[in-house]
N, C-alpha and C. Protein backbone atom coordinates (compact mmCIF):
# COMPACT_ATOMS: atom_id res chain seq x y z
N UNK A 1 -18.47 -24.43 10.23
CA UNK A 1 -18.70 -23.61 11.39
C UNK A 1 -20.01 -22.86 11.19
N UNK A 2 -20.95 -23.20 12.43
CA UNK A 2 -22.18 -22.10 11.99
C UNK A 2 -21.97 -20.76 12.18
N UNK A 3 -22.76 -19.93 11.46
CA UNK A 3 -23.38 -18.77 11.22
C UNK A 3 -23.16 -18.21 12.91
N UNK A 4 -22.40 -17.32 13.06
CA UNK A 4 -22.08 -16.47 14.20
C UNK A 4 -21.06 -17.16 15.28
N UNK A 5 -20.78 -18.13 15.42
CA UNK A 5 -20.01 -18.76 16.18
C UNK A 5 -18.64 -18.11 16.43
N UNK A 6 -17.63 -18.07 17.16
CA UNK A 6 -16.37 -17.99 17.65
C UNK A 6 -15.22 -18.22 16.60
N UNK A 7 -14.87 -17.35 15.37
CA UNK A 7 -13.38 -17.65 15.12
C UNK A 7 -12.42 -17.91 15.81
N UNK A 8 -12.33 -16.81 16.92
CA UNK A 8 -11.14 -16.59 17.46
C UNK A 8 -11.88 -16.18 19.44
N UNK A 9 -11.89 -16.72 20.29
CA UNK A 9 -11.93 -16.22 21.65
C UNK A 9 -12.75 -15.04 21.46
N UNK A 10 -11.49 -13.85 20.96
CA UNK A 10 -11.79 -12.50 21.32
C UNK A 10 -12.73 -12.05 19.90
N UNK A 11 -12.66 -12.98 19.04
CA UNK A 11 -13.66 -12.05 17.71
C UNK A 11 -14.82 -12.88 17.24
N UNK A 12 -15.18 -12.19 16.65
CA UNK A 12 -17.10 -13.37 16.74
C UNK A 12 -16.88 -13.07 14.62
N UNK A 13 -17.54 -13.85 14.17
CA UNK A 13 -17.49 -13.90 12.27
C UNK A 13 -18.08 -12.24 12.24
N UNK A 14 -19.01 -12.29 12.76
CA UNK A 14 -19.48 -10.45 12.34
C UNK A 14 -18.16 -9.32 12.53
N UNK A 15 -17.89 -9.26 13.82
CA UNK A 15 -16.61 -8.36 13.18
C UNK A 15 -15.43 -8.61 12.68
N UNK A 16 -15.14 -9.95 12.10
CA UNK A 16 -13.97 -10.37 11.12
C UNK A 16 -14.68 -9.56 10.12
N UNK A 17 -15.97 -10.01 9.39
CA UNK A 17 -16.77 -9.06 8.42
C UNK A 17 -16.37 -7.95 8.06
N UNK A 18 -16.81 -7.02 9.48
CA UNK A 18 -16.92 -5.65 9.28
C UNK A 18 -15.31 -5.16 8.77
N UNK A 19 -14.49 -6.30 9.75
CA UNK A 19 -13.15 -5.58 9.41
C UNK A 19 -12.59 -5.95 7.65
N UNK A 20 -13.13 -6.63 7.32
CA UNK A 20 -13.43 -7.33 5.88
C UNK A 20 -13.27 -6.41 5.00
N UNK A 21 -14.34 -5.72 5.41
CA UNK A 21 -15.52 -4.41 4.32
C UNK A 21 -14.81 -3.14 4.67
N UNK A 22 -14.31 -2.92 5.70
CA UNK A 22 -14.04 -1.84 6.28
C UNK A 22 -12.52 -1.89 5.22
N UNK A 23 -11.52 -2.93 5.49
CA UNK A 23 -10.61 -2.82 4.46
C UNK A 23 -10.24 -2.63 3.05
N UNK A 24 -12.20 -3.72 2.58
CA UNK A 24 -12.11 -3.24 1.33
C UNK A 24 -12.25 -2.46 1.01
N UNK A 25 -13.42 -1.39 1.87
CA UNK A 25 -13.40 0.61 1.20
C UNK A 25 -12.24 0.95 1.26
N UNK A 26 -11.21 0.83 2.27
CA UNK A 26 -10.16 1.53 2.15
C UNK A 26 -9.50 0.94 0.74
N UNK A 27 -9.44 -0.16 0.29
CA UNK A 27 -8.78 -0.29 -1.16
C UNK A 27 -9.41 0.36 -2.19
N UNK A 28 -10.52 0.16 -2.24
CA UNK A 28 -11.92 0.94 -3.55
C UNK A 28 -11.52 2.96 -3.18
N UNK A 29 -11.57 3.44 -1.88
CA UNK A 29 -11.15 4.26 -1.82
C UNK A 29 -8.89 5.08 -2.72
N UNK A 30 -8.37 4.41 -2.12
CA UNK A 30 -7.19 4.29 -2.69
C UNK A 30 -7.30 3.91 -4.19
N UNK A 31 -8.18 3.33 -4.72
CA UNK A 31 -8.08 2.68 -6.14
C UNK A 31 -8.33 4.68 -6.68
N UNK A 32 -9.48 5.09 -6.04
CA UNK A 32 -10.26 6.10 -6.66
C UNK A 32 -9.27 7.10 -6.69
N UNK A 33 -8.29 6.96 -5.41
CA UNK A 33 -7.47 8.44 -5.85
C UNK A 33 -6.49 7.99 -6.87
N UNK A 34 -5.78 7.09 -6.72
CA UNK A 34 -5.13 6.51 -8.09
C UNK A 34 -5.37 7.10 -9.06
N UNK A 35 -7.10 6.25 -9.79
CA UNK A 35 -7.20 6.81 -11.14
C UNK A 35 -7.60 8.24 -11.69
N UNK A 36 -7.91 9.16 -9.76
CA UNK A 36 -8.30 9.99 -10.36
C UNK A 36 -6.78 11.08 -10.50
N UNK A 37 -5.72 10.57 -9.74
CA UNK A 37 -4.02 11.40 -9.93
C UNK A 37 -3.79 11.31 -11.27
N UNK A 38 -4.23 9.61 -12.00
CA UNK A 38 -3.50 9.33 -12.66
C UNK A 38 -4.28 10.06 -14.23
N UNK A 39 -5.45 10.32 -13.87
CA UNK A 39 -6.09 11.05 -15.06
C UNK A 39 -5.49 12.88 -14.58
N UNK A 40 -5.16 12.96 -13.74
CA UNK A 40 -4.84 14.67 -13.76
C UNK A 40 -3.24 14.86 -14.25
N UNK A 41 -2.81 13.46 -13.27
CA UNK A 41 -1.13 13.61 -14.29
C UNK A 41 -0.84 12.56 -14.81
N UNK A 42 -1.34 12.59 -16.39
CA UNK A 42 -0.76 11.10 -17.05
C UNK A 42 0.53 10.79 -17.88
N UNK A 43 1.47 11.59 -17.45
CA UNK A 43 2.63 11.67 -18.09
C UNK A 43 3.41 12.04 -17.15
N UNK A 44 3.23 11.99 -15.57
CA UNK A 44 4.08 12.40 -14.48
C UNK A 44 3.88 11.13 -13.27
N UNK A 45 5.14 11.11 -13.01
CA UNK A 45 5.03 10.39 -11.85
C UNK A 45 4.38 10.99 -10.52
N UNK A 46 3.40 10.55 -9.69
CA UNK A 46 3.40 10.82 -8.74
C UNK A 46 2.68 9.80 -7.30
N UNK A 47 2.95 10.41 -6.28
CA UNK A 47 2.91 9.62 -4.76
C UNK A 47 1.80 9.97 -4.25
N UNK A 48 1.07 9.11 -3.74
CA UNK A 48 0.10 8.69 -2.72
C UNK A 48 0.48 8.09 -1.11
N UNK A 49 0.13 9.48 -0.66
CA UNK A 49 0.94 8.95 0.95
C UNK A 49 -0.33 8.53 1.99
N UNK A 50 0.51 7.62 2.41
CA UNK A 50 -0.13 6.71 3.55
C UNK A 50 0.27 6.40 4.90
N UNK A 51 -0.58 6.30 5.70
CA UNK A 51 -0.02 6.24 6.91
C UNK A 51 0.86 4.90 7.34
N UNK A 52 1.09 4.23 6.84
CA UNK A 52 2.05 2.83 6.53
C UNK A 52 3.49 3.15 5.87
N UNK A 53 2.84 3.57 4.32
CA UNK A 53 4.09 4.02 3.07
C UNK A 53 3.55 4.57 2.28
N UNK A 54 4.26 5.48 1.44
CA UNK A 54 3.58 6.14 0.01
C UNK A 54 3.43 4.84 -0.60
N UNK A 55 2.61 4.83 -1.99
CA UNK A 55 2.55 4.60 -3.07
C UNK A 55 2.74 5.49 -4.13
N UNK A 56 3.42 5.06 -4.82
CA UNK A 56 3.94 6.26 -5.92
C UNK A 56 3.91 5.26 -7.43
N UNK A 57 2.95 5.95 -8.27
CA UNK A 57 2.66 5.82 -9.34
C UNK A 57 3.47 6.16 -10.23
N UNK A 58 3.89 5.21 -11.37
CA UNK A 58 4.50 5.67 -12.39
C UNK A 58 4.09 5.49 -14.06
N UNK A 59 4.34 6.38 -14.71
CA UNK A 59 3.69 5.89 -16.33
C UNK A 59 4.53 4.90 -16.48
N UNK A 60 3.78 4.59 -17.68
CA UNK A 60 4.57 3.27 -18.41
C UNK A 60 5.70 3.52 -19.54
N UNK A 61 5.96 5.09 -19.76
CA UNK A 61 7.11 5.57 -20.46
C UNK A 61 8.42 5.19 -19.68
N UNK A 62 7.86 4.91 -18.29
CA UNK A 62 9.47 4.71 -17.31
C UNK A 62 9.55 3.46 -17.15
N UNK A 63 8.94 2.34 -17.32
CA UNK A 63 9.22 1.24 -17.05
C UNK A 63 10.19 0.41 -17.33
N UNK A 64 10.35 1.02 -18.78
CA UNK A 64 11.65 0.25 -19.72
C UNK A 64 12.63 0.93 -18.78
N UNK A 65 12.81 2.06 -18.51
CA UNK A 65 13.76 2.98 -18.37
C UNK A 65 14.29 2.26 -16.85
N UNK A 66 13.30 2.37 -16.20
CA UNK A 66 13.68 1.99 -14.92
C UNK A 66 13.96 0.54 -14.60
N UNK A 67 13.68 -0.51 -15.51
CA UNK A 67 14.05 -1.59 -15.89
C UNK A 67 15.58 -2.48 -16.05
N UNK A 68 15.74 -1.03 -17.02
CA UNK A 68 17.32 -0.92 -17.79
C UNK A 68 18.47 -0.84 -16.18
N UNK A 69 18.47 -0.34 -15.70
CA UNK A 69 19.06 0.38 -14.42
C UNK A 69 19.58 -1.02 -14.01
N UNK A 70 20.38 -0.69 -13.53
CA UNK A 70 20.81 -2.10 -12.92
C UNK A 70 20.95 -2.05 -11.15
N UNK A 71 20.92 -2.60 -10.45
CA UNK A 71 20.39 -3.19 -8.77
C UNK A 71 21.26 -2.28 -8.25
N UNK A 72 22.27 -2.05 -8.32
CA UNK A 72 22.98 -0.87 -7.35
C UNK A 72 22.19 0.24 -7.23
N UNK A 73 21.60 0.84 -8.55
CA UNK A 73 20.86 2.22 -8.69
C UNK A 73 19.99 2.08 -8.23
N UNK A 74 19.29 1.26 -8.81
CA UNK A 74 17.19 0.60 -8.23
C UNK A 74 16.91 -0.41 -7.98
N UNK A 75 16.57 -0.35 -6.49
CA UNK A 75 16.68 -2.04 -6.03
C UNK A 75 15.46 -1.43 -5.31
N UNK A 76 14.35 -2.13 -5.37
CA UNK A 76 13.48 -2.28 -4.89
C UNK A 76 13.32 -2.65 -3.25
N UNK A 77 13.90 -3.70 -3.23
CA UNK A 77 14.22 -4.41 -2.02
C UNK A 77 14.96 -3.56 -1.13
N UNK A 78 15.85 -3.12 -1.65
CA UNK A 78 16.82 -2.04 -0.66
C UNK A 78 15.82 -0.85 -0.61
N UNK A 79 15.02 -0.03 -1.27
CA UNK A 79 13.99 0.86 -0.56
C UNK A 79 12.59 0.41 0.27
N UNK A 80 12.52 -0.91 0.15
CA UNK A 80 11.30 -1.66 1.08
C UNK A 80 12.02 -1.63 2.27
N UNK A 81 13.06 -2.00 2.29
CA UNK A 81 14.35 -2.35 3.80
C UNK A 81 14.49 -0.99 4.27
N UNK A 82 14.60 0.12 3.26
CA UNK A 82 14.74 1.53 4.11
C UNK A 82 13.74 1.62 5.05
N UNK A 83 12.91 1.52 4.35
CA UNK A 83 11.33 2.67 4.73
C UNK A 83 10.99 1.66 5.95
N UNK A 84 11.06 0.68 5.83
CA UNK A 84 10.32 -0.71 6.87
C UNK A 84 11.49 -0.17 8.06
N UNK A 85 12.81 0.27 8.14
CA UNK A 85 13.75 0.67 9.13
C UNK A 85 13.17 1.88 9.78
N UNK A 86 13.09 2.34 8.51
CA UNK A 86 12.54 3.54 9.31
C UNK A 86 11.00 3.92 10.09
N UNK A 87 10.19 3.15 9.78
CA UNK A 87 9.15 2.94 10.44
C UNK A 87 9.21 2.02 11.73
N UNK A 88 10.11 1.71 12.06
CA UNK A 88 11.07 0.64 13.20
C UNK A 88 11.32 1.55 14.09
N UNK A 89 12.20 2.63 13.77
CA UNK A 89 12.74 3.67 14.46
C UNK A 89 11.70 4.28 15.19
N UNK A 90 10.71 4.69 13.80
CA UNK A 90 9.59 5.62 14.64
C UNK A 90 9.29 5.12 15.52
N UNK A 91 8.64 3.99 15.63
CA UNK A 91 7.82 2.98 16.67
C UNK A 91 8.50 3.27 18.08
N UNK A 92 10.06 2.81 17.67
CA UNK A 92 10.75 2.72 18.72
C UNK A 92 11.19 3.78 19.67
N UNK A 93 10.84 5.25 18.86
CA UNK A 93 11.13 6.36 19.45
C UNK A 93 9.68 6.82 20.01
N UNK A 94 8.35 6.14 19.81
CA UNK A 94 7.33 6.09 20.46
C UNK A 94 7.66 5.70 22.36
């Protein structure tokens, strides 16, 4: 496909681009608060909230720990299913 042509009807390759770059600052941004939480608390868990979902950081002292736990207690999947419900709701109460 040449250089500027039609991906899509409504979008031209330049602003697939921009939206490209535009996403990747937002990751390089998010990376930066990361390492800079994770250098102020490196022995504490803590959350990075987003307008989607938190991210919540944890040391690697909990990993075993939280590992050990078995699926009734910490299920991953069952708090992705919360939060994704509950962002359902919101929408829907929009």
């Amino acid at each position: 496909m040449a250089r500027g042509t039609s991906l899509h009807p409504k979008w031209s390759a330049v602003s697939t681009r921009r939206m490209s770059e535009g996403y990747f600052l937002l990751l390089l941004i998010e990376l930066a608060c990361i390492t800079a939480n994770f250098h102020k608390f490196p022995d504490k868990p803590f959350r990075i909230a987003r307008n989607d979902t938190d991210i919540v950081v944890i040391p690697n002292r909990f990993v075993d720990e939280l590992r050990s736990k078995p699926e009734h207690e910490v299920s991953a999947i069952e708090a992705h299913m919360k939060v994704t419900l509950q962002m359902i709701k919101r929408a829907c109460l929009l």
